[in-house]
N, C-alpha and C. Protein backbone atom coordinates (compact mmCIF):
# COMPACT_ATOMS: atom_id res chain seq x y z
N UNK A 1 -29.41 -59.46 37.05
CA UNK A 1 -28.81 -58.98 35.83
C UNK A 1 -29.61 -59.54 34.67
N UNK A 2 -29.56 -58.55 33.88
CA UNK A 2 -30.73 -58.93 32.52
C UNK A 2 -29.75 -59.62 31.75
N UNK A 3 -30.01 -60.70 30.95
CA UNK A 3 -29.68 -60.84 30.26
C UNK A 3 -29.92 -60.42 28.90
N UNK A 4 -29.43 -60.63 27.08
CA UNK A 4 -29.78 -60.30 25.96
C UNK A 4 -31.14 -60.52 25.39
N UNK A 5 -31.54 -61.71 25.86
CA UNK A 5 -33.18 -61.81 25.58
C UNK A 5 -33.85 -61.39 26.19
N UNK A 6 -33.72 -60.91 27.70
CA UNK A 6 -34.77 -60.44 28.73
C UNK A 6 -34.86 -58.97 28.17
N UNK A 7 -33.94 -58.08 27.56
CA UNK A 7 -33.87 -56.52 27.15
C UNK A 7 -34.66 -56.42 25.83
N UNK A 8 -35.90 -55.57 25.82
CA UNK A 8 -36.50 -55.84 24.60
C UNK A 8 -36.65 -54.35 24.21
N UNK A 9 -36.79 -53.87 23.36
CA UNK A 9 -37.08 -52.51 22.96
C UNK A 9 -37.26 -51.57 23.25
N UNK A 10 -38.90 -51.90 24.04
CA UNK A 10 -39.62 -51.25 24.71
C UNK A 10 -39.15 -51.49 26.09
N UNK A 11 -38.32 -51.81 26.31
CA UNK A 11 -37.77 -51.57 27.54
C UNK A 11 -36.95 -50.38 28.23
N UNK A 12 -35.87 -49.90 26.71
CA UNK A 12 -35.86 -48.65 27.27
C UNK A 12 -37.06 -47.22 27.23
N UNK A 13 -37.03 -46.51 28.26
CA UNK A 13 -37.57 -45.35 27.71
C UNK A 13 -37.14 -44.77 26.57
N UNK A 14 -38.50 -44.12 25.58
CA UNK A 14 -38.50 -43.49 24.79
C UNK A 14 -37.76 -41.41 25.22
N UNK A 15 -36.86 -41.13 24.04
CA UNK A 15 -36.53 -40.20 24.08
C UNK A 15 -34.90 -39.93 24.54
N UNK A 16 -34.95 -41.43 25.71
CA UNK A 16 -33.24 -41.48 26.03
C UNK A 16 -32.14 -42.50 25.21
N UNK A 17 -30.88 -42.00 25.87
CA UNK A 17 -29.80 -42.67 24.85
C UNK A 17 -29.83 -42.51 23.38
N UNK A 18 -28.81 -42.84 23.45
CA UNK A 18 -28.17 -41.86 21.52
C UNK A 18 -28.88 -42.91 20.84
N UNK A 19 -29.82 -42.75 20.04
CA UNK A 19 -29.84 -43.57 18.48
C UNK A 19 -28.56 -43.66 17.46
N UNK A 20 -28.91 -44.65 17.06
CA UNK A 20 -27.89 -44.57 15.96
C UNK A 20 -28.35 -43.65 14.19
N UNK A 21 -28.92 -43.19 14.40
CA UNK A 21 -29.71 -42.13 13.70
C UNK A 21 -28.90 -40.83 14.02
N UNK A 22 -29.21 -40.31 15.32
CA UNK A 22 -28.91 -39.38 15.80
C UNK A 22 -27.13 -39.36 15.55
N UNK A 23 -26.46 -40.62 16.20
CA UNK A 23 -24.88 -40.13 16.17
C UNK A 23 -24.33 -40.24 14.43
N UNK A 24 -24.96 -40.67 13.81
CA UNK A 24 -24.77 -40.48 12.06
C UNK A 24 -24.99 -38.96 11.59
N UNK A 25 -26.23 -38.65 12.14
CA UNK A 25 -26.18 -36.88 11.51
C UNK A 25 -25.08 -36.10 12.12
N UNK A 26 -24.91 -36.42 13.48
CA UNK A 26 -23.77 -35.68 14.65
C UNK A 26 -22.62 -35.72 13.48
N UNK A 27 -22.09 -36.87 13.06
CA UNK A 27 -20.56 -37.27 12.61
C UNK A 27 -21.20 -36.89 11.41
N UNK A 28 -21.76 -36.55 10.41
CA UNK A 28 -22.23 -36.33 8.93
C UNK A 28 -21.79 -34.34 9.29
N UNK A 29 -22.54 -34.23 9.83
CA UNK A 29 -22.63 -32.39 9.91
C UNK A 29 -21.02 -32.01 10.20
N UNK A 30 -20.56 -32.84 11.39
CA UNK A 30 -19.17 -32.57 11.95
C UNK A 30 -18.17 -32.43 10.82
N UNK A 31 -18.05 -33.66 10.15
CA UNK A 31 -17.35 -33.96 8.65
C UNK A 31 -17.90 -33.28 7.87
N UNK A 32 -18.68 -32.52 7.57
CA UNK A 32 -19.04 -31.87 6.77
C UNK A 32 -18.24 -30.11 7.05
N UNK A 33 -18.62 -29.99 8.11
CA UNK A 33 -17.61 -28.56 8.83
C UNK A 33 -16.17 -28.55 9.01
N UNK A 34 -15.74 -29.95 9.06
CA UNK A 34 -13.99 -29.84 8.88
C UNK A 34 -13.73 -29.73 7.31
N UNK A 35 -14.71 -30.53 6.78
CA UNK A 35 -14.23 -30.04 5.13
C UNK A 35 -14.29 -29.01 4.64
N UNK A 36 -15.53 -27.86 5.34
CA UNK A 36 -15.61 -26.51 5.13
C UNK A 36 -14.24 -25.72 5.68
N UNK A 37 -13.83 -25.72 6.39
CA UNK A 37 -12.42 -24.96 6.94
C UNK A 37 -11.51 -25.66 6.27
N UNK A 38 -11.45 -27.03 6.03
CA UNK A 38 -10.57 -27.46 5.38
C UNK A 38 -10.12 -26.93 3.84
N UNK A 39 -11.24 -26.78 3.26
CA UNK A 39 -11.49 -25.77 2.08
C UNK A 39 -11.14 -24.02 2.44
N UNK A 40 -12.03 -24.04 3.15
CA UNK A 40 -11.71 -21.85 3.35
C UNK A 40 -10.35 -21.35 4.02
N UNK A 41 -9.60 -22.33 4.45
CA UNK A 41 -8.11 -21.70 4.71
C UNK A 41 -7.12 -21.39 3.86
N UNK A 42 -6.95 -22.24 3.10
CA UNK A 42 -6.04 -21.91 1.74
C UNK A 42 -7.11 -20.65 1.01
N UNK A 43 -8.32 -20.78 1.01
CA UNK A 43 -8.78 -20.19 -0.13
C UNK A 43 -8.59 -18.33 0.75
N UNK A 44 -8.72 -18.55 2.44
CA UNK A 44 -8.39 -17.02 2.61
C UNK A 44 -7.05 -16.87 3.10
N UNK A 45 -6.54 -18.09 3.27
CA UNK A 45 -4.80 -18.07 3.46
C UNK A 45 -4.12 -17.05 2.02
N UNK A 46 -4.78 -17.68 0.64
CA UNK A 46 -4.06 -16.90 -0.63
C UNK A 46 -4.13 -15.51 -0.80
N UNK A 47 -5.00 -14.74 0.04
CA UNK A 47 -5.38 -12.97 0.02
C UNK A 47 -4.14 -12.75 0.84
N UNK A 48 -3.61 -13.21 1.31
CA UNK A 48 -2.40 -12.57 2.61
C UNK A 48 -1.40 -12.33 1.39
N UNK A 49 -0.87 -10.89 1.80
CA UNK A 49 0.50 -10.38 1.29
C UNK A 49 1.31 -11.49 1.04
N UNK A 50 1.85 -11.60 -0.11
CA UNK A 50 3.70 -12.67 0.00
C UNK A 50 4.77 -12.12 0.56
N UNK A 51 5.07 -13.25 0.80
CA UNK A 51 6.73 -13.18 1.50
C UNK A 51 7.45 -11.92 0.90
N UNK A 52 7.73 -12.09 -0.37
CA UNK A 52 8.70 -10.70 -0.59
C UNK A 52 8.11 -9.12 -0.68
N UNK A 53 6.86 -9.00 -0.55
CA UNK A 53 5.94 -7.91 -0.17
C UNK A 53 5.89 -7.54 1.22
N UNK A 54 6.21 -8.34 2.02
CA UNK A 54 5.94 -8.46 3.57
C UNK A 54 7.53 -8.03 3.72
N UNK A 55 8.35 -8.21 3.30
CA UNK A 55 9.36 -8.29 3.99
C UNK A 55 10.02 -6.46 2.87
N UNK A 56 9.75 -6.24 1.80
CA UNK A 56 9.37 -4.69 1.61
C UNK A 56 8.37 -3.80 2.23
N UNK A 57 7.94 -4.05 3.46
CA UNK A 57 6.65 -3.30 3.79
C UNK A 57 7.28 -2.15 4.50
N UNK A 58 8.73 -1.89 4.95
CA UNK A 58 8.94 -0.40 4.67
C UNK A 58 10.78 -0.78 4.86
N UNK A 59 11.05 0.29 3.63
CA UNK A 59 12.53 0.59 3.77
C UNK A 59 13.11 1.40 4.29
N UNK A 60 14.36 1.84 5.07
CA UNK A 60 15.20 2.66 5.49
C UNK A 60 16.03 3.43 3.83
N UNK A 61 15.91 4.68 3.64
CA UNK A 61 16.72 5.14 2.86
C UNK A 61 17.62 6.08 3.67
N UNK A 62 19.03 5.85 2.75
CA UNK A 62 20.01 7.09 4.00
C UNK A 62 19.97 8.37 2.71
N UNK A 63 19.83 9.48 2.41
CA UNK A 63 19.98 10.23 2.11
C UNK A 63 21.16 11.31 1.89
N UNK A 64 21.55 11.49 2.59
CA UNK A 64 23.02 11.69 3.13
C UNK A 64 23.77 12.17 1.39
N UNK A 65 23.47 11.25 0.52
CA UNK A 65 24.39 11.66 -0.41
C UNK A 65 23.79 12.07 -1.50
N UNK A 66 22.54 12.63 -1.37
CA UNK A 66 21.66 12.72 -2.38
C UNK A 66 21.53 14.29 -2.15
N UNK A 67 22.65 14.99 -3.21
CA UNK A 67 23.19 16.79 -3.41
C UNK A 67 21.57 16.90 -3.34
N UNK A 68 21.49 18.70 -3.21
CA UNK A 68 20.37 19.27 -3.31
C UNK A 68 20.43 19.76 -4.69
N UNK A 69 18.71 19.85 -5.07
CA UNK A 69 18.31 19.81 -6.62
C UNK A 69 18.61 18.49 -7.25
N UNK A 70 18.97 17.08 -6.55
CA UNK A 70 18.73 16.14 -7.09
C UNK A 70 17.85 15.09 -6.36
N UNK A 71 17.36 14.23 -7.22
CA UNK A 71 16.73 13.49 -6.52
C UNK A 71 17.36 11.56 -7.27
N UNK A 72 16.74 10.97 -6.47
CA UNK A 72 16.95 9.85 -6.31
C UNK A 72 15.41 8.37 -6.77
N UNK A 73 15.80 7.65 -7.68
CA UNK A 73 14.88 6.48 -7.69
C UNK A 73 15.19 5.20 -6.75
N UNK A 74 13.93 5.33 -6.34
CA UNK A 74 14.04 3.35 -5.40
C UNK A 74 12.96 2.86 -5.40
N UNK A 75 12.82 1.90 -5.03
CA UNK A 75 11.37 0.64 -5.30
C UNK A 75 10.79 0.38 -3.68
N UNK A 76 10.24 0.31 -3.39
CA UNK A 76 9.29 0.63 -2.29
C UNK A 76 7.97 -0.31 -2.78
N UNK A 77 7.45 -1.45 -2.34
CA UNK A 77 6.38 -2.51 -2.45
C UNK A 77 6.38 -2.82 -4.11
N UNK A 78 7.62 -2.81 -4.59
CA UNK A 78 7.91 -3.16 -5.87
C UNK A 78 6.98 -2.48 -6.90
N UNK A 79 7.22 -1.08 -6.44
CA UNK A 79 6.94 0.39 -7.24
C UNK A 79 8.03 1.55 -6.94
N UNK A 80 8.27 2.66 -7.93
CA UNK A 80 9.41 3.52 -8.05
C UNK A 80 8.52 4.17 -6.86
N UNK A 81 10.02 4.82 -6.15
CA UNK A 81 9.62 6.00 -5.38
C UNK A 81 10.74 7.11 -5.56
N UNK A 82 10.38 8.08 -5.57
CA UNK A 82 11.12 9.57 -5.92
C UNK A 82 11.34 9.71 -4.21
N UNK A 83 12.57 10.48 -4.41
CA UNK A 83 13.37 11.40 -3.36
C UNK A 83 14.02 12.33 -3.82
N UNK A 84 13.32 13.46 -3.65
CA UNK A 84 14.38 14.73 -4.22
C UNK A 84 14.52 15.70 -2.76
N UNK A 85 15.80 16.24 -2.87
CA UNK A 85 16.40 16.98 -2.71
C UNK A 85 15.92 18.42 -3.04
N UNK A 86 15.12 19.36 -2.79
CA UNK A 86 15.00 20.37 -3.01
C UNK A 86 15.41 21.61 -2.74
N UNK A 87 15.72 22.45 -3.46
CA UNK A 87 16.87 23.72 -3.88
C UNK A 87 15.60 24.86 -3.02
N UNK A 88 16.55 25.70 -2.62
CA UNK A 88 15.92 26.85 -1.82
C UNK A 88 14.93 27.49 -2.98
N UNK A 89 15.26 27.55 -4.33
CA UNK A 89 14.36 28.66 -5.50
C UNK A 89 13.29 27.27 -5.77
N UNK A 90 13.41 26.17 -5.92
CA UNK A 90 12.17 25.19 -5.79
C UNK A 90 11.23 25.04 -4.81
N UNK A 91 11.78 25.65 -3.47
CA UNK A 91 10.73 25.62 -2.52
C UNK A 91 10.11 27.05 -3.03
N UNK A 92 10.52 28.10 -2.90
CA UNK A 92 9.96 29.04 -3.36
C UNK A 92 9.12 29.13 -4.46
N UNK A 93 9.56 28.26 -5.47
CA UNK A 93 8.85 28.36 -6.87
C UNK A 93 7.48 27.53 -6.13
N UNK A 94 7.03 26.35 -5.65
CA UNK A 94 5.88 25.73 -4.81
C UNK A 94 5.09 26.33 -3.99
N UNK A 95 5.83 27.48 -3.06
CA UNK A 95 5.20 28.03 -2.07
C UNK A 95 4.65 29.27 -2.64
N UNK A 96 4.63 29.83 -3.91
CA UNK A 96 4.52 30.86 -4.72
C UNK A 96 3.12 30.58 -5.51
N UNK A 97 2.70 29.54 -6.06
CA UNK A 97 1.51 28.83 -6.76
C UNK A 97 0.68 29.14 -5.83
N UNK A 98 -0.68 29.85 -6.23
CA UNK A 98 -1.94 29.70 -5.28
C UNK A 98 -2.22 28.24 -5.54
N UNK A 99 -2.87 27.94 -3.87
CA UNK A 99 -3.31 26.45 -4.08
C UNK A 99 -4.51 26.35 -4.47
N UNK A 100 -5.44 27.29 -4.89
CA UNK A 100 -6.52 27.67 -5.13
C UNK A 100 -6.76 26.92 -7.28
N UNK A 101 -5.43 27.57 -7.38
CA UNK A 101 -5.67 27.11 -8.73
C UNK A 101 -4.88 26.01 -8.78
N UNK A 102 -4.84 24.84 -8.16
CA UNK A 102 -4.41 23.95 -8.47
C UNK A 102 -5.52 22.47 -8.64
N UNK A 103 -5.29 21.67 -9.59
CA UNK A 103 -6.37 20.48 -9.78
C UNK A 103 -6.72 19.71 -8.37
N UNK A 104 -5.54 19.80 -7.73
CA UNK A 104 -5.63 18.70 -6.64
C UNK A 104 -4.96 19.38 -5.61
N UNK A 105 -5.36 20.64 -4.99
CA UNK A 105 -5.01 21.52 -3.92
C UNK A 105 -4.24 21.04 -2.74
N UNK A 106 -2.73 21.15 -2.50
CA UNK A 106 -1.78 20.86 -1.54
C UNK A 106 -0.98 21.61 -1.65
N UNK A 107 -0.70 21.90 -0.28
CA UNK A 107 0.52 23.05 -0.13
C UNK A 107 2.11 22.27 0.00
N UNK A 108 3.18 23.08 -0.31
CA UNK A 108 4.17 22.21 -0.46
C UNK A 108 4.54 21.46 1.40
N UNK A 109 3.91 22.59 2.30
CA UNK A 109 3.99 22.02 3.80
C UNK A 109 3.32 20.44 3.91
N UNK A 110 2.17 20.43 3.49
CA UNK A 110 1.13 19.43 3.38
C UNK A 110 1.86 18.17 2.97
N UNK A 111 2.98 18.13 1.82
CA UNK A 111 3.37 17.09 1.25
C UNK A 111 4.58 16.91 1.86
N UNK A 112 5.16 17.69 3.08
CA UNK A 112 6.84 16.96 3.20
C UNK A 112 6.34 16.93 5.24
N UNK A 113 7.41 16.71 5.98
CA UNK A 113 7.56 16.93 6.87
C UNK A 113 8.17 18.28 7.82
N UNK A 114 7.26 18.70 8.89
CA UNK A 114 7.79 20.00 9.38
C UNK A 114 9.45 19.89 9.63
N UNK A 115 10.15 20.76 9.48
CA UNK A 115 11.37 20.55 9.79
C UNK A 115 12.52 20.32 8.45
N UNK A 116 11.30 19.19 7.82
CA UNK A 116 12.23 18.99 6.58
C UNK A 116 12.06 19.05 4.92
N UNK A 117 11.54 20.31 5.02
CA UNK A 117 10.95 20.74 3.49
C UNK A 117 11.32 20.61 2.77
N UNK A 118 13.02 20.72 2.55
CA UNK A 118 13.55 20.43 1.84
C UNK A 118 13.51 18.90 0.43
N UNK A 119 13.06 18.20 1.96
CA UNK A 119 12.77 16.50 1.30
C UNK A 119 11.36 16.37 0.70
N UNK A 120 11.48 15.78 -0.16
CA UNK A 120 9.89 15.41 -1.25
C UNK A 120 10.06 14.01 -1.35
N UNK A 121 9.19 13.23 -1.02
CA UNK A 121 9.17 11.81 -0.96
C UNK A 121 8.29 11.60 -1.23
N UNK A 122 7.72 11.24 -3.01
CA UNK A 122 6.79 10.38 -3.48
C UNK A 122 6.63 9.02 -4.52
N UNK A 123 5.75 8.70 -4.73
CA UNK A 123 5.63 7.34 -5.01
C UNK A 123 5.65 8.23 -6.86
N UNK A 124 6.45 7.20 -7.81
CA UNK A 124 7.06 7.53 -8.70
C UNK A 124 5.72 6.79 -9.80
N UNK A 125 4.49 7.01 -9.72
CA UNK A 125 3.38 6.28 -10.22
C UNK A 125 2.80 7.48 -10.60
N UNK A 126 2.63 7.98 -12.25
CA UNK A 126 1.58 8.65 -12.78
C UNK A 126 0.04 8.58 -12.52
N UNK A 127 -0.86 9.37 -11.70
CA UNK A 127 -1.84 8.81 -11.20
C UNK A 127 -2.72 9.17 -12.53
N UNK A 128 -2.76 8.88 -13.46
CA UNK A 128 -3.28 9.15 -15.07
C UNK A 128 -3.40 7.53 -15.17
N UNK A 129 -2.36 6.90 -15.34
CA UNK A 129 -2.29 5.23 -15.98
C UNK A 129 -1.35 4.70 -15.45
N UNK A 130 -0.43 5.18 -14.71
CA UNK A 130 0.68 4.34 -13.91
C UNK A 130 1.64 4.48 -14.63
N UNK A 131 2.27 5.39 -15.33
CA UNK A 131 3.41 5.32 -15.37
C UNK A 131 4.17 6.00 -14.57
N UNK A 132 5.49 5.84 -15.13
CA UNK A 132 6.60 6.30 -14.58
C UNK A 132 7.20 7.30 -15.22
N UNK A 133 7.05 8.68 -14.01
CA UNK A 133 7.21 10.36 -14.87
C UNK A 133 9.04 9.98 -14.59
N UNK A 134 9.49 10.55 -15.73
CA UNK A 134 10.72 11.35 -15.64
C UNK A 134 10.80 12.38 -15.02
N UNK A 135 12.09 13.14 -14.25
CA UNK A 135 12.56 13.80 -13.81
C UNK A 135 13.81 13.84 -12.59
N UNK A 136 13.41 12.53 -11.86
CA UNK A 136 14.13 12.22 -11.13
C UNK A 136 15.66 12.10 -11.69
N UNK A 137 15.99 11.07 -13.15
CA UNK A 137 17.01 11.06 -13.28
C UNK A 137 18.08 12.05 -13.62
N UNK A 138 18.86 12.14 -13.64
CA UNK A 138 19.67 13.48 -14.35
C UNK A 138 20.02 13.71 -15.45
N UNK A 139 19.12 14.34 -16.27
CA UNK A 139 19.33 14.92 -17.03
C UNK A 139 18.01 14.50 -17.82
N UNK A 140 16.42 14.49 -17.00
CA UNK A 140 15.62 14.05 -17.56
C UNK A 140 14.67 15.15 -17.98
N UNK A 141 13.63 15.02 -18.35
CA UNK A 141 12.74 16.09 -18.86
C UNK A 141 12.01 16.26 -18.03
N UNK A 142 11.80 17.61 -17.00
CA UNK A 142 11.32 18.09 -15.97
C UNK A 142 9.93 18.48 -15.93
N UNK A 143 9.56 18.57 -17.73
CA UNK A 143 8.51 19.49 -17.83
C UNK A 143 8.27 20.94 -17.63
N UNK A 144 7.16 21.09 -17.80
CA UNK A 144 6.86 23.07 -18.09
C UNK A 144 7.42 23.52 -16.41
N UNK A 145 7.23 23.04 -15.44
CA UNK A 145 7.16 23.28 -13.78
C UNK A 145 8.35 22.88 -13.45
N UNK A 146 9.29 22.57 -13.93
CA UNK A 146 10.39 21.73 -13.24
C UNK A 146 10.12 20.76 -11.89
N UNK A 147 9.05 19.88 -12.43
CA UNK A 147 9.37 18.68 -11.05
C UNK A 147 9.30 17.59 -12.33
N UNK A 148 8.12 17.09 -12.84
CA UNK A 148 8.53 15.88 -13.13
C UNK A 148 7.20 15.73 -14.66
N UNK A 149 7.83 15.18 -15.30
CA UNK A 149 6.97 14.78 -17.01
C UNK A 149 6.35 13.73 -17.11
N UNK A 150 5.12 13.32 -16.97
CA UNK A 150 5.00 11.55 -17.81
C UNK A 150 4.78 11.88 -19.36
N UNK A 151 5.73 11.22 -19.25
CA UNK A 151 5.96 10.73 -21.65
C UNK A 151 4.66 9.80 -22.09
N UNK A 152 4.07 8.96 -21.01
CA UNK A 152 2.96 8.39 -21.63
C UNK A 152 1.73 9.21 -22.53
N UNK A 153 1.29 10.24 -21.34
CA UNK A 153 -0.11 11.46 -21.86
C UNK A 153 0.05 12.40 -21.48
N UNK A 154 1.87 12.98 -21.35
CA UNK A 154 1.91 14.57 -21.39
C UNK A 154 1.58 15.21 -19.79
N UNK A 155 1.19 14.36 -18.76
CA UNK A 155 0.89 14.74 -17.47
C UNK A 155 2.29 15.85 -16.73
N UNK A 156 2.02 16.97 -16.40
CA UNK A 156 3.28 17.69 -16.04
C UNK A 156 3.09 18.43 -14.43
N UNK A 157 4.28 17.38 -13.49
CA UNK A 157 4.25 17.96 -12.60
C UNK A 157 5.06 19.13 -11.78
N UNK A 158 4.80 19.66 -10.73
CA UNK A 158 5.77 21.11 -10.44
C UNK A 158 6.89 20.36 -9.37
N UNK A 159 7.55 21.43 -8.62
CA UNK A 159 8.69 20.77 -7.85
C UNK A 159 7.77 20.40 -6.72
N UNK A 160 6.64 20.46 -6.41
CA UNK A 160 6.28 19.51 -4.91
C UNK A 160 5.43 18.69 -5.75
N UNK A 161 5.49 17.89 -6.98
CA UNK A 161 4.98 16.85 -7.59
C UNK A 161 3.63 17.28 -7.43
N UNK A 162 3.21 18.44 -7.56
CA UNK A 162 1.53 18.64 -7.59
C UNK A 162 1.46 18.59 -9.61
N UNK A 163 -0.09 17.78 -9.97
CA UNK A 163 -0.22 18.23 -11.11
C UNK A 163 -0.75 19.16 -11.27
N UNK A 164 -0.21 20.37 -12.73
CA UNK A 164 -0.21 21.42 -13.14
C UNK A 164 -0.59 21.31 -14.62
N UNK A 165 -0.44 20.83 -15.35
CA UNK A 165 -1.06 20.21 -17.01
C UNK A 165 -1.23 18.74 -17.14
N UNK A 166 -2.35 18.70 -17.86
CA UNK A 166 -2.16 16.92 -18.53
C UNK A 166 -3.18 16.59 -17.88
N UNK A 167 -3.52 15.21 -18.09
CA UNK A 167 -4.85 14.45 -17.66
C UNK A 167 -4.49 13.67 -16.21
N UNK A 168 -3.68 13.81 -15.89
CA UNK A 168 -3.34 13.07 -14.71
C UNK A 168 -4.33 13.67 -13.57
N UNK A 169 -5.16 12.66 -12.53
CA UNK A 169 -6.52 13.72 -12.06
C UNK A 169 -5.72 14.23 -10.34
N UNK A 170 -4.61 13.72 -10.07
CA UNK A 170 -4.16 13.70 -8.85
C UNK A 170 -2.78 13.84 -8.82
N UNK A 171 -1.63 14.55 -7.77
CA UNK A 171 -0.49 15.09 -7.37
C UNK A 171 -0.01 13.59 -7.24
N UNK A 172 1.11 13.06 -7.11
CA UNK A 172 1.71 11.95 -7.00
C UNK A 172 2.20 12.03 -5.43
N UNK A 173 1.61 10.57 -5.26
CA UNK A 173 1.05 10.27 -3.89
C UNK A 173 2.32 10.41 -3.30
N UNK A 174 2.16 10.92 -1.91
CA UNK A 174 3.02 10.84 -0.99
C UNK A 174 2.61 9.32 0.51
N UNK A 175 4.16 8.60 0.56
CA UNK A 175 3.50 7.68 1.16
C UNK A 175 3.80 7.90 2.69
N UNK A 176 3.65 7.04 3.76
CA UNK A 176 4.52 7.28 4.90
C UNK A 176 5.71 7.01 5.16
N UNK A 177 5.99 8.44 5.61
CA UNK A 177 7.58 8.23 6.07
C UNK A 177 7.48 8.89 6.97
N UNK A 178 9.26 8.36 7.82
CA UNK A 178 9.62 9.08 9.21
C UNK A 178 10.98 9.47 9.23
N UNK A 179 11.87 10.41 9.68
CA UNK A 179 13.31 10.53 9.90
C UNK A 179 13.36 9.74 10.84
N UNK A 180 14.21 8.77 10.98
CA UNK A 180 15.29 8.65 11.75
C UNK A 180 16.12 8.89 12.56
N UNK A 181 16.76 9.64 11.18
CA UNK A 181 17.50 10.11 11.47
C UNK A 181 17.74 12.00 10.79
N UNK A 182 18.72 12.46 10.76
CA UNK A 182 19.17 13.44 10.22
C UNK A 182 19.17 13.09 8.51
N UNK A 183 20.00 11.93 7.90
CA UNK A 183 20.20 11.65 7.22
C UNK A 183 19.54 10.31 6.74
N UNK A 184 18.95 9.46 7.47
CA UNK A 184 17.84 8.18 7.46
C UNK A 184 16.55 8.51 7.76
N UNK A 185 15.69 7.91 6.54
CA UNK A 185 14.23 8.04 6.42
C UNK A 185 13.86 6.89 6.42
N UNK A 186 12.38 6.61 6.96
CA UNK A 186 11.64 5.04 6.92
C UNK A 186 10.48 5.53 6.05
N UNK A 187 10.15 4.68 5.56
CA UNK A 187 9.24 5.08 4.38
C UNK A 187 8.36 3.74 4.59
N UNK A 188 6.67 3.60 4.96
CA UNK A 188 6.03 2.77 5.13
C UNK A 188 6.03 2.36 6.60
């Protein structure tokens, strides 16, 4: 057995066993990469949806009591959404418009569900500047088309919310939805 003075430098081979060089960069780089994640989690943890966005990411509406020729306001990802009710001479008045001359070409089929034409379900956002068109409420200003007005810049939509006058460059979005039911819709 060697003792501490018999072991001299050059005794071990060159190239083996850890330097103490070597395990300093090891633990320098290592600590250096936990501080990197330690940093980039919060910073891509904060892009994730919040809690009360997540937990609006889609509502059940019951319909059921919402007469025809009226429609209804609700908030949907903490933005208005329209539900109307549409009257047999409103589908007609939509299905009557060539889609040819329209800014943003959709047929009133295109915007509802087969089966249930009747229903118009869109997001209550002027695609001009974001406002919020009247019509939904009762007794609001429908505009030249009878669907819906923005008071901000005059934008005027028809009864399947297609735009028809005004600067608005797009029909007001329709989002996803599903029946349910007969009388229950999921929206998102």
């Amino acid at each position: 057995m060697a003792t501490l003075e018999q072991v001299q430098p050059t005794d071990v081979p060159e190239g083996e066993g850890v330097r103490r060089r070597d395990f300093i960069n090891v633990a320098a780089v290592s600590f250096a990469g936990v501080g990197a994640v330690a940093v980039a989690l919060p910073l891509i943890n904060q892009m994730n949806p919040s809690a009360d966005v997540l937990a609006l990411a889609s509502i059940e509406v019951d319909v059921s009591k919402i007469a025809e020729g009226q429609a209804i306001k609700t908030i949907f990802r903490k933005q208005p959404l329209f539900i109307r009710h549409l009257t047999a001479k409103e589908i007609a008045e939509a299905n009557a418009v060539p889609v040819d001359s329209l800014r943003d070409p959709q047929t009133l089929a295109e915007r509802t569900k087969a089966g249930k034409e009747q229903w118009l379900i869109t997001m209550g956002v002027c695609t001009h500047l974001g406002c919020v068109p009247l019509g939904a409420g009762e007794g609001e200003n429908r505009g030249e088309f009878g669907g819906y007005f923005c008071p901000c810049h005059g934008s005027h939509y028809d009864t399947a919310a297609r735009i028809r006058k005004g600067p608005a460059p797009k029909n007001l979005q329709v989002p996803e939805y599903a029946f349910k039911s007969d009388t229950v819709v999921q929206i998102g």
